[in-house]
PDB file of N, CA and C in Angstrom:
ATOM      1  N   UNK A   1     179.961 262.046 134.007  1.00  0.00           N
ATOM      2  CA  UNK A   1     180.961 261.021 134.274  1.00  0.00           C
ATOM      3  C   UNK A   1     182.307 261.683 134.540  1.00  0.00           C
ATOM      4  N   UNK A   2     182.914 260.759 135.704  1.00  0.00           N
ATOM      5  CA  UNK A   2     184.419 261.601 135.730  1.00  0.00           C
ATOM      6  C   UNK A   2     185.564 261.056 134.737  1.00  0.00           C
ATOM      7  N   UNK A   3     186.239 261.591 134.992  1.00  0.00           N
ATOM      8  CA  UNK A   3     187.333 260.808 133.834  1.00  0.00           C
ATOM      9  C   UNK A   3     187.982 260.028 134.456  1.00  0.00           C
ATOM     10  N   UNK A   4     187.700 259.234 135.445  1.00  0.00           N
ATOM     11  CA  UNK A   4     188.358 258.268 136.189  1.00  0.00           C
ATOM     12  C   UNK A   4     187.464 257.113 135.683  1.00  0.00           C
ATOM     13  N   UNK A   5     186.115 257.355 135.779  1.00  0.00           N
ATOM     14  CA  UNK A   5     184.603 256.376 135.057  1.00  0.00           C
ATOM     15  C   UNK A   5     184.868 256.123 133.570  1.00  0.00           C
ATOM     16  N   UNK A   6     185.529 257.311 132.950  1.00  0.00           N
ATOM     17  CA  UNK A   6     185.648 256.877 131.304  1.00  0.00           C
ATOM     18  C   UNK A   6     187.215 256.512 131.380  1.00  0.00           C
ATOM     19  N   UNK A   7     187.866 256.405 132.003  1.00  0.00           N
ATOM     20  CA  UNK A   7     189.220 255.665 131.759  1.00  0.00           C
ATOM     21  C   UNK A   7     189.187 254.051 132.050  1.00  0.00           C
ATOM     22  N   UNK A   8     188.522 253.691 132.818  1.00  0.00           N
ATOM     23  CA  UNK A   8     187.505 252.627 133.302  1.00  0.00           C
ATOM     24  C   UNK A   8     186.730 251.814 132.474  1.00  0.00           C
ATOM     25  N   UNK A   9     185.829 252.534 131.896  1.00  0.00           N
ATOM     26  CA  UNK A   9     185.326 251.758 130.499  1.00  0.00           C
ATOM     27  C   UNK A   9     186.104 251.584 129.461  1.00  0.00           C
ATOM     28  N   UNK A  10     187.006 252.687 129.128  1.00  0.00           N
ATOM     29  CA  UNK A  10     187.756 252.432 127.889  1.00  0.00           C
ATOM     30  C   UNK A  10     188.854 251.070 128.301  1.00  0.00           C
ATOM     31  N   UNK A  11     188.996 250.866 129.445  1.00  0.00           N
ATOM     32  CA  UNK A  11     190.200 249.706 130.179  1.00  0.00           C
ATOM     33  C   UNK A  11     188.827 248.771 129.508  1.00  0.00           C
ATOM     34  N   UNK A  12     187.423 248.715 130.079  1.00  0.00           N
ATOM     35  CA  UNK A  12     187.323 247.171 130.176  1.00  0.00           C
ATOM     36  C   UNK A  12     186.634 247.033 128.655  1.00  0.00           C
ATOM     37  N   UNK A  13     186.651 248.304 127.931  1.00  0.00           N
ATOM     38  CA  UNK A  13     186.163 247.561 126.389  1.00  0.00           C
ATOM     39  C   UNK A  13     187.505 247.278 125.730  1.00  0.00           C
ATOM     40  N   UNK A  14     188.692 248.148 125.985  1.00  0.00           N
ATOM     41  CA  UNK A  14     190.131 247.724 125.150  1.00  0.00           C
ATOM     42  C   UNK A  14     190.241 245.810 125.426  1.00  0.00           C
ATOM     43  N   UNK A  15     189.762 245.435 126.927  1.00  0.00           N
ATOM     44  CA  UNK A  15     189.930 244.280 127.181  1.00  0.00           C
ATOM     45  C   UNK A  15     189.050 243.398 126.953  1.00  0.00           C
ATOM     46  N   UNK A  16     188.129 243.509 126.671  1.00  0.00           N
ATOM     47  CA  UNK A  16     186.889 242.745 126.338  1.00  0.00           C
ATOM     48  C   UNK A  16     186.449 243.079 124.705  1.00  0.00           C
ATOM     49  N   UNK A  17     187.582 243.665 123.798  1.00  0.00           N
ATOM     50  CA  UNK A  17     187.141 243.962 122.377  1.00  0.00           C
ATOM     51  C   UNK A  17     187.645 242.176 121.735  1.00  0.00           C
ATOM     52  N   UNK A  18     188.557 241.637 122.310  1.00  0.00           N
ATOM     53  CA  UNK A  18     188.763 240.318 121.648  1.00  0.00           C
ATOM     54  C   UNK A  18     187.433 239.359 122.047  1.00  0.00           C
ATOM     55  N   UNK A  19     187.220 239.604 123.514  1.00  0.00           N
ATOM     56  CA  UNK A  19     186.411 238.443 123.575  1.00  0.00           C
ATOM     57  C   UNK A  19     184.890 238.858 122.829  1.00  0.00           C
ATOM     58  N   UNK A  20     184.538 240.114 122.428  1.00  0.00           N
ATOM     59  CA  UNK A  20     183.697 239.753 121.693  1.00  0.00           C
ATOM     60  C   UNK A  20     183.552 239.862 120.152  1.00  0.00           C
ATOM     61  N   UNK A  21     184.767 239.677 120.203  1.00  0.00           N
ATOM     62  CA  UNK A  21     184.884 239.612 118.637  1.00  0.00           C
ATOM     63  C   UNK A  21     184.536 237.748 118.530  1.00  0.00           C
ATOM     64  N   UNK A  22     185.433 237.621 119.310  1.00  0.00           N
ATOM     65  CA  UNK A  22     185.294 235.837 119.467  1.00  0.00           C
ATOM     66  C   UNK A  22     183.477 235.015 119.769  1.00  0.00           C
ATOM     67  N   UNK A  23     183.369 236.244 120.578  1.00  0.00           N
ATOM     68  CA  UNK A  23     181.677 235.439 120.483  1.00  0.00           C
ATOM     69  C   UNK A  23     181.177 235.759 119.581  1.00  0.00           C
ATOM     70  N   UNK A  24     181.052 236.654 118.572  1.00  0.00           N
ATOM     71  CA  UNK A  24     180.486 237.090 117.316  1.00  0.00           C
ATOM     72  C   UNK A  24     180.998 236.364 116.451  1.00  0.00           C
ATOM     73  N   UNK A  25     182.100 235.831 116.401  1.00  0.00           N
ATOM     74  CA  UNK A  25     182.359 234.562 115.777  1.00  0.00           C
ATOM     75  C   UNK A  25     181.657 232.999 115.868  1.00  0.00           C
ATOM     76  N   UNK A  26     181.515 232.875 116.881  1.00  0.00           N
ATOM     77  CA  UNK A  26     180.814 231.799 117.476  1.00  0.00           C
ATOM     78  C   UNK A  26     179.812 231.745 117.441  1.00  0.00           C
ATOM     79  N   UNK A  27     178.747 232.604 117.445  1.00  0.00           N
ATOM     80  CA  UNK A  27     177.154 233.137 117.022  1.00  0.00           C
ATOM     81  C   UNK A  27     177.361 233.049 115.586  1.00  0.00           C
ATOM     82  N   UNK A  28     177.954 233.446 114.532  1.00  0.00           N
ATOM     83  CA  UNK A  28     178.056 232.989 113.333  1.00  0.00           C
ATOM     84  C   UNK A  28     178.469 231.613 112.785  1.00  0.00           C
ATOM     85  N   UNK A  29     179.327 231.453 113.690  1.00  0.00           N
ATOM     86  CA  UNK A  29     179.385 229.716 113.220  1.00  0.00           C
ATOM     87  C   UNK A  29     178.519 229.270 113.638  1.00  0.00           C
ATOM     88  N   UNK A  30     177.213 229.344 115.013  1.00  0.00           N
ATOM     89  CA  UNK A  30     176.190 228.626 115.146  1.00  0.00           C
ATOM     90  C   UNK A  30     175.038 228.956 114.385  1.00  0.00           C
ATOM     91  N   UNK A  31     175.159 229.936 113.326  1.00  0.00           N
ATOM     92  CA  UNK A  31     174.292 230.265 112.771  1.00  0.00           C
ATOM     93  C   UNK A  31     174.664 229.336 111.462  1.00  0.00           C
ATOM     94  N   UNK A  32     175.284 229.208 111.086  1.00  0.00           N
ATOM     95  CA  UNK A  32     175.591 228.499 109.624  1.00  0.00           C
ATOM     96  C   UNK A  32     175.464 226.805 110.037  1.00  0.00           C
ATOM     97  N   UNK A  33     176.002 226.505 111.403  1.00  0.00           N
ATOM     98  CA  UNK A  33     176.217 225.344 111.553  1.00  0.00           C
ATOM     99  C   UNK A  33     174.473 224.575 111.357  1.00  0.00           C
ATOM    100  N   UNK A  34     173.426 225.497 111.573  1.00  0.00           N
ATOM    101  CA  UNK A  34     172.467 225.193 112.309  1.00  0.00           C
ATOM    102  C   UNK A  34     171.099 225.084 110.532  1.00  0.00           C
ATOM    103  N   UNK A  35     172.273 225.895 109.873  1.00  0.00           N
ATOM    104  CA  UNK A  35     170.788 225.780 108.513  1.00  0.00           C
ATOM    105  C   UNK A  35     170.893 224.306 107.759  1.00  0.00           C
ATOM    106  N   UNK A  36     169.776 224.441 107.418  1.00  0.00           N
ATOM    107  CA  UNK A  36     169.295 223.229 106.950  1.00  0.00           C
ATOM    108  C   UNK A  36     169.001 223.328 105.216  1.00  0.00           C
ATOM    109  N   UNK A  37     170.219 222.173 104.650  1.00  0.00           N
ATOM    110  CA  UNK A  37     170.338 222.499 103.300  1.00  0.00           C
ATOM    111  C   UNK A  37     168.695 221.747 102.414  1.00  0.00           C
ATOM    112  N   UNK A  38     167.940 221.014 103.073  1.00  0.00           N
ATOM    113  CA  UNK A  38     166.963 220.634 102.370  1.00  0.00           C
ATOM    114  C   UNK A  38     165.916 221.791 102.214  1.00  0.00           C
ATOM    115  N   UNK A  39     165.499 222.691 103.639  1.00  0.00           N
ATOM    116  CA  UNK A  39     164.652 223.985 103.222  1.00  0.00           C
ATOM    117  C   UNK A  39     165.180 225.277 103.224  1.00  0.00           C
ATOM    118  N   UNK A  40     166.575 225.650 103.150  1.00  0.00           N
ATOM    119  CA  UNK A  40     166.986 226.990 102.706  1.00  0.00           C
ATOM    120  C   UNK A  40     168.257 226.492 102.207  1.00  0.00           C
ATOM    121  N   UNK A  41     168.981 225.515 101.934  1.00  0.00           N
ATOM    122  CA  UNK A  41     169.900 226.184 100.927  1.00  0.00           C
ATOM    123  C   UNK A  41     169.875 225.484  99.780  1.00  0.00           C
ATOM    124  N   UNK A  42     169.465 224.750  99.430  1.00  0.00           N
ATOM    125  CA  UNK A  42     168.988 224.069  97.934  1.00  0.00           C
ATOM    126  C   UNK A  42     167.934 224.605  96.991  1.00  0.00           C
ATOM    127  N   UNK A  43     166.742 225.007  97.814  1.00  0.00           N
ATOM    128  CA  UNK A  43     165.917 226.119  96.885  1.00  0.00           C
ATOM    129  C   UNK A  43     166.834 227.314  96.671  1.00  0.00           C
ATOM    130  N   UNK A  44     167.693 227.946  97.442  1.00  0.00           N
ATOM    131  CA  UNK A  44     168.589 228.997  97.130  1.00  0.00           C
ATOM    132  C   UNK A  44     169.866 228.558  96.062  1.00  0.00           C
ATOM    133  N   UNK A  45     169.973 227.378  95.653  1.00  0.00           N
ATOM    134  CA  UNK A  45     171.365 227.153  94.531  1.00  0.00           C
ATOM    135  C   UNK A  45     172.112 226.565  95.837  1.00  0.00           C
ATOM    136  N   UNK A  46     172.228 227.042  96.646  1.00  0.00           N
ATOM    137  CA  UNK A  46     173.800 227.066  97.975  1.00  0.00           C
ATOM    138  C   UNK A  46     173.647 225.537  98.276  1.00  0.00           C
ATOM    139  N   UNK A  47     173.033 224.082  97.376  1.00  0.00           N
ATOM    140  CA  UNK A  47     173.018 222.795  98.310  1.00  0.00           C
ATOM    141  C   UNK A  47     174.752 222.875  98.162  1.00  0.00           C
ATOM    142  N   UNK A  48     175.271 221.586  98.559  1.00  0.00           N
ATOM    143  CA  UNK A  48     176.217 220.867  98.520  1.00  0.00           C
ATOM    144  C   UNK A  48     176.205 220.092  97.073  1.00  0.00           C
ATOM    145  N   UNK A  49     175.109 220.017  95.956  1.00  0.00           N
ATOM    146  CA  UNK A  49     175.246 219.203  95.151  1.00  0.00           C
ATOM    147  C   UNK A  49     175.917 220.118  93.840  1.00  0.00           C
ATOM    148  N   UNK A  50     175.470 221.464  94.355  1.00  0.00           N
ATOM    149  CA  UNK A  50     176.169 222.883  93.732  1.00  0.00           C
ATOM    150  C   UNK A  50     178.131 222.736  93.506  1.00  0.00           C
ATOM    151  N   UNK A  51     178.104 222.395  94.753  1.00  0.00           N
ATOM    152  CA  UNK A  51     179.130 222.442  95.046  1.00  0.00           C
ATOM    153  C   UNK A  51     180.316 221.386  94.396  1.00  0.00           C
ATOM    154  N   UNK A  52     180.635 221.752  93.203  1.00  0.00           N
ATOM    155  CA  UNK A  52     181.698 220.377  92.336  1.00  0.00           C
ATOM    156  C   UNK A  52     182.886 220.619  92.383  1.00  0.00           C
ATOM    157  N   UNK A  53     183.974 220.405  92.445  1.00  0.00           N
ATOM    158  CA  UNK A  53     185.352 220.492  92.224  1.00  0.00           C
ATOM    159  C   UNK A  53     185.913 221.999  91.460  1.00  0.00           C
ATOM    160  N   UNK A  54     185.442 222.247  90.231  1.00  0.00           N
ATOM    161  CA  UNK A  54     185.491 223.241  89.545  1.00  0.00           C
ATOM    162  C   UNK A  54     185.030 224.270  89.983  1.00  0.00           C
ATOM    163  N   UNK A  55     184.047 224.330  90.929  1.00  0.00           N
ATOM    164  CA  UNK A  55     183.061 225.860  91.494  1.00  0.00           C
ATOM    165  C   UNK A  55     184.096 226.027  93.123  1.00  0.00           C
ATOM    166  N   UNK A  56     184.555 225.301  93.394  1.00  0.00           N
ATOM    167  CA  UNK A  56     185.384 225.639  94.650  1.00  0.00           C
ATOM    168  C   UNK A  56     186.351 226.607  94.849  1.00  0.00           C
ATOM    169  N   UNK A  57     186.527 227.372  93.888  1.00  0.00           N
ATOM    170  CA  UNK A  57     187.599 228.522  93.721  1.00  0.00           C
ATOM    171  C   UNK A  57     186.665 229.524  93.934  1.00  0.00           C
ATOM    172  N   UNK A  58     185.404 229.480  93.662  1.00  0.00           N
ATOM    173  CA  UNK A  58     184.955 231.120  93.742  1.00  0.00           C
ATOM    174  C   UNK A  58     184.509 231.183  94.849  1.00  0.00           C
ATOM    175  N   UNK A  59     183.570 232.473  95.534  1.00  0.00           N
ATOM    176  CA  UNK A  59     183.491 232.383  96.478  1.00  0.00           C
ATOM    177  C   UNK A  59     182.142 231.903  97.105  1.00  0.00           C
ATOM    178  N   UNK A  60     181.376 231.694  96.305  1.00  0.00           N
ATOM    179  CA  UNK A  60     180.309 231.266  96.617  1.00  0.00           C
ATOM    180  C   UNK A  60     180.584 229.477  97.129  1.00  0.00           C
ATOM    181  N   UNK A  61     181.302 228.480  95.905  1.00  0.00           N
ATOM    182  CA  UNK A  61     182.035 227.411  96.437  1.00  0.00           C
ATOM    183  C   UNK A  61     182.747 227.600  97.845  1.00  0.00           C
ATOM    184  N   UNK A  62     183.218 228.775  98.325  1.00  0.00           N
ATOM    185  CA  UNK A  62     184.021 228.525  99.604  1.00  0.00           C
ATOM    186  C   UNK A  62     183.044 229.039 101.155  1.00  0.00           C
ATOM    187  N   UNK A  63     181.948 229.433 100.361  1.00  0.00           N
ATOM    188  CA  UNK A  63     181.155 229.661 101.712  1.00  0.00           C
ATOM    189  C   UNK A  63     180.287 228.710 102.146  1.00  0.00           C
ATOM    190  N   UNK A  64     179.848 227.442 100.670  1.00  0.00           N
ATOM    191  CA  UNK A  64     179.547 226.131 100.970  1.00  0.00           C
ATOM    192  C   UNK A  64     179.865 225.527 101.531  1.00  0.00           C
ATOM    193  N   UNK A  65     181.563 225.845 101.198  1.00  0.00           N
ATOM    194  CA  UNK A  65     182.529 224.608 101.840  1.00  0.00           C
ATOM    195  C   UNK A  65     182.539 224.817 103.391  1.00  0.00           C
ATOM    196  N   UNK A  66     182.651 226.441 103.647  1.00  0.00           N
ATOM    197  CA  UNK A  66     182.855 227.053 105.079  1.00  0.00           C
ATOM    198  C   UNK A  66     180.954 226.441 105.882  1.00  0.00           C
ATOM    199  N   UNK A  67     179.998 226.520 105.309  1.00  0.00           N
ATOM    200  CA  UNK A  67     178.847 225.743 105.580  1.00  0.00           C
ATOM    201  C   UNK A  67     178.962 224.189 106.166  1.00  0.00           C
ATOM    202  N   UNK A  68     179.329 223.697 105.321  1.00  0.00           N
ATOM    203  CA  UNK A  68     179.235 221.905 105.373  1.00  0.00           C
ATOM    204  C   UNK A  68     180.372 222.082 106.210  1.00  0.00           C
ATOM    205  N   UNK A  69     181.586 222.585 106.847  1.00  0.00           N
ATOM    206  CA  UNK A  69     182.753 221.994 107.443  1.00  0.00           C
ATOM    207  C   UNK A  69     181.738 222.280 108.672  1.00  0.00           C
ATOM    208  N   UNK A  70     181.126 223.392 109.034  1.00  0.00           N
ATOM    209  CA  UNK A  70     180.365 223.634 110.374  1.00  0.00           C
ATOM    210  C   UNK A  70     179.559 222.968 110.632  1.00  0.00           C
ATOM    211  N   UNK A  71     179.086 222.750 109.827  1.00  0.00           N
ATOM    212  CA  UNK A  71     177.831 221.327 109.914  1.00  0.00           C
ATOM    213  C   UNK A  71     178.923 219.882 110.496  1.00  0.00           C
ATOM    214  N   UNK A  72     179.676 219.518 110.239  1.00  0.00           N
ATOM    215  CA  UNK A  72     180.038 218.768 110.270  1.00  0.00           C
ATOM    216  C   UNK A  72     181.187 218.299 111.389  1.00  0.00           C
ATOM    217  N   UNK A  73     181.407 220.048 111.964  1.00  0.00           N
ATOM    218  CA  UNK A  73     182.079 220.316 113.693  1.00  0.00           C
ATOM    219  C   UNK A  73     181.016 220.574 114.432  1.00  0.00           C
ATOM    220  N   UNK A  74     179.852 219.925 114.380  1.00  0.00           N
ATOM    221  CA  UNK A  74     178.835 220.379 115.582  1.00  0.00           C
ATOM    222  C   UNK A  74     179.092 219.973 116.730  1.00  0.00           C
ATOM    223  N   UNK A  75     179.566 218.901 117.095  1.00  0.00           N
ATOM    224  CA  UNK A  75     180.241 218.466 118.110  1.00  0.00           C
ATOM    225  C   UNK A  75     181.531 219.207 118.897  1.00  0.00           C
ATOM    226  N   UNK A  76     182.290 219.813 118.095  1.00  0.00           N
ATOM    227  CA  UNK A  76     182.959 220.329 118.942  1.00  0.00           C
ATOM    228  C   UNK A  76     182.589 221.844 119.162  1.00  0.00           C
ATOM    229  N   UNK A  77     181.689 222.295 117.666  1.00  0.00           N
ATOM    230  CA  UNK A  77     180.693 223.514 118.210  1.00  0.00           C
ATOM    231  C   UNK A  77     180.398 223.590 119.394  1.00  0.00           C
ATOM    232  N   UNK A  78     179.663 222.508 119.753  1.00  0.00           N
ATOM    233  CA  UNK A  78     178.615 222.451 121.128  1.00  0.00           C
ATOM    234  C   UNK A  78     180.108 222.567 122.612  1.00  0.00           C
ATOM    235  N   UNK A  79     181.004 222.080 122.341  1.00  0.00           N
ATOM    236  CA  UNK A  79     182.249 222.404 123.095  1.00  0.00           C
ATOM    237  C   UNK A  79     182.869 223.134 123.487  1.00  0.00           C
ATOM    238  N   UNK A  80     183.091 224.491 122.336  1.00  0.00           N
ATOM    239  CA  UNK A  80     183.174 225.889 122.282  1.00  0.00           C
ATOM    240  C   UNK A  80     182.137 226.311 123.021  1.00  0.00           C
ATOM    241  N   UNK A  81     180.816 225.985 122.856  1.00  0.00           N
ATOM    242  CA  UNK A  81     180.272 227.013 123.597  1.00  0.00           C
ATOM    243  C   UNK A  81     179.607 226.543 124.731  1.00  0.00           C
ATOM    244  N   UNK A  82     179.893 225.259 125.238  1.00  0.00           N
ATOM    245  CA  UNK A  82     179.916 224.911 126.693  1.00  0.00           C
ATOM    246  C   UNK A  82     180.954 225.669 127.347  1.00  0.00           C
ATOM    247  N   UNK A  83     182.292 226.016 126.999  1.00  0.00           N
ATOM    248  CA  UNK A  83     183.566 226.571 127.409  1.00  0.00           C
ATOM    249  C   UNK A  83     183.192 228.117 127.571  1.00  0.00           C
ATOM    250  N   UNK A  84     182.552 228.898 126.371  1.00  0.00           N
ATOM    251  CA  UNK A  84     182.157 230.200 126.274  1.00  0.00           C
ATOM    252  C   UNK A  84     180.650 230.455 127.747  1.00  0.00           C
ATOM    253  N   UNK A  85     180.021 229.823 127.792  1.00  0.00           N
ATOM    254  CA  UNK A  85     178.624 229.554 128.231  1.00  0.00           C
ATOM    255  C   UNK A  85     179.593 229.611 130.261  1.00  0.00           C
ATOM    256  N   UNK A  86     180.276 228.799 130.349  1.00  0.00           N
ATOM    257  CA  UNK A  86     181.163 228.715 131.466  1.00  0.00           C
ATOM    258  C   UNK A  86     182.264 229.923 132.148  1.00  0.00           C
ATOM    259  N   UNK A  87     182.430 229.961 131.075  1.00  0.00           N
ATOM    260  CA  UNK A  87     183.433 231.813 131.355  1.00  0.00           C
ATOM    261  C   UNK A  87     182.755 232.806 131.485  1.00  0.00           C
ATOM    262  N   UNK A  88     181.158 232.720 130.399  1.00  0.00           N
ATOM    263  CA  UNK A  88     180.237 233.842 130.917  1.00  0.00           C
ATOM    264  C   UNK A  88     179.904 233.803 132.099  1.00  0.00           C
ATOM    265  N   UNK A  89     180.001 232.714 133.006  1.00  0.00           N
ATOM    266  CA  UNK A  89     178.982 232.547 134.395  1.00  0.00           C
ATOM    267  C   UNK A  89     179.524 233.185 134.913  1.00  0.00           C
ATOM    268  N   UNK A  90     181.287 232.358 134.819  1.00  0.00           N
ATOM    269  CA  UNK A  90     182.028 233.219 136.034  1.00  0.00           C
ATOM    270  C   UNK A  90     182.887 234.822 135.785  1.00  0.00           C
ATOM    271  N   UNK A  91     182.822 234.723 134.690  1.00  0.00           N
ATOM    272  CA  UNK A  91     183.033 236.173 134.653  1.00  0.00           C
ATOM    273  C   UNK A  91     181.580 237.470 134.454  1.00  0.00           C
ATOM    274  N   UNK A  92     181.064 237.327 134.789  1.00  0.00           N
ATOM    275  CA  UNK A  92     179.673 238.191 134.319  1.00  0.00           C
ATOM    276  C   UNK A  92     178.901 238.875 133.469  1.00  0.00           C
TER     277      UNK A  92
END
C-alpha cells in the first residue's frame, strides 16, 4: 500500500468512527428492545416485577429500567432505523 492508500483509510475510518459507534448503539438498543420478559428475563430475576422503587438505584434496577424504556420506544426504534437503513443505501 502507498501512503497515499493509508492516508485514505485513516480519512474514511477518522470519519466513519462516529457513525459506527452510533450503529452499535442501535444494534444494542434493538437487541434489548426485542427480549422478551416472559421467556428470558423473569426466569433470570431481570422481570419488571423485580424491579420496585427501592432496587432502582443499583445497577441492575437501571438496566431494567434502560430494558422496559426500549421496549416501550419501539416505535420510534423502528424510525431510527428506517433513517439508518436509508443513509446506508445511499451512502454505501
Amino acid at each position: 500500500m502507498t501512503s497515499e492508500q493509508i492516508n485514505s483509510v485513516l480519512v474514511f475510518i477518522e470519519h466513519m468512527g462516529l457513525w459506527i459507534l452510533l450503529e452499535g448503539l442501535l444494534l444494542l438498543a434493538n437487541a434489548l428492545a426485542i427480549l422478551n420478559e416472559d421467556r428470558f428475563l423473569a426466569p433470570k430475576g431481570w422481570g419488571f416485577s423485580e424491579f420496585s422503587a427501592s432496587r432502582t438505584k443499583t445497577l441492575k434496577g437501571q438496566v431494567i429500567g434502560l430494558i422496559y424504556a426500549l421496549q416501550y420506544m419501539r416505535v420510534p426504534l423502528i424510525l431510527v432505523n428506517s433513517i439508518f437503513i436509508v443513509v446506508k443505501l445511499f451512502s454505501g
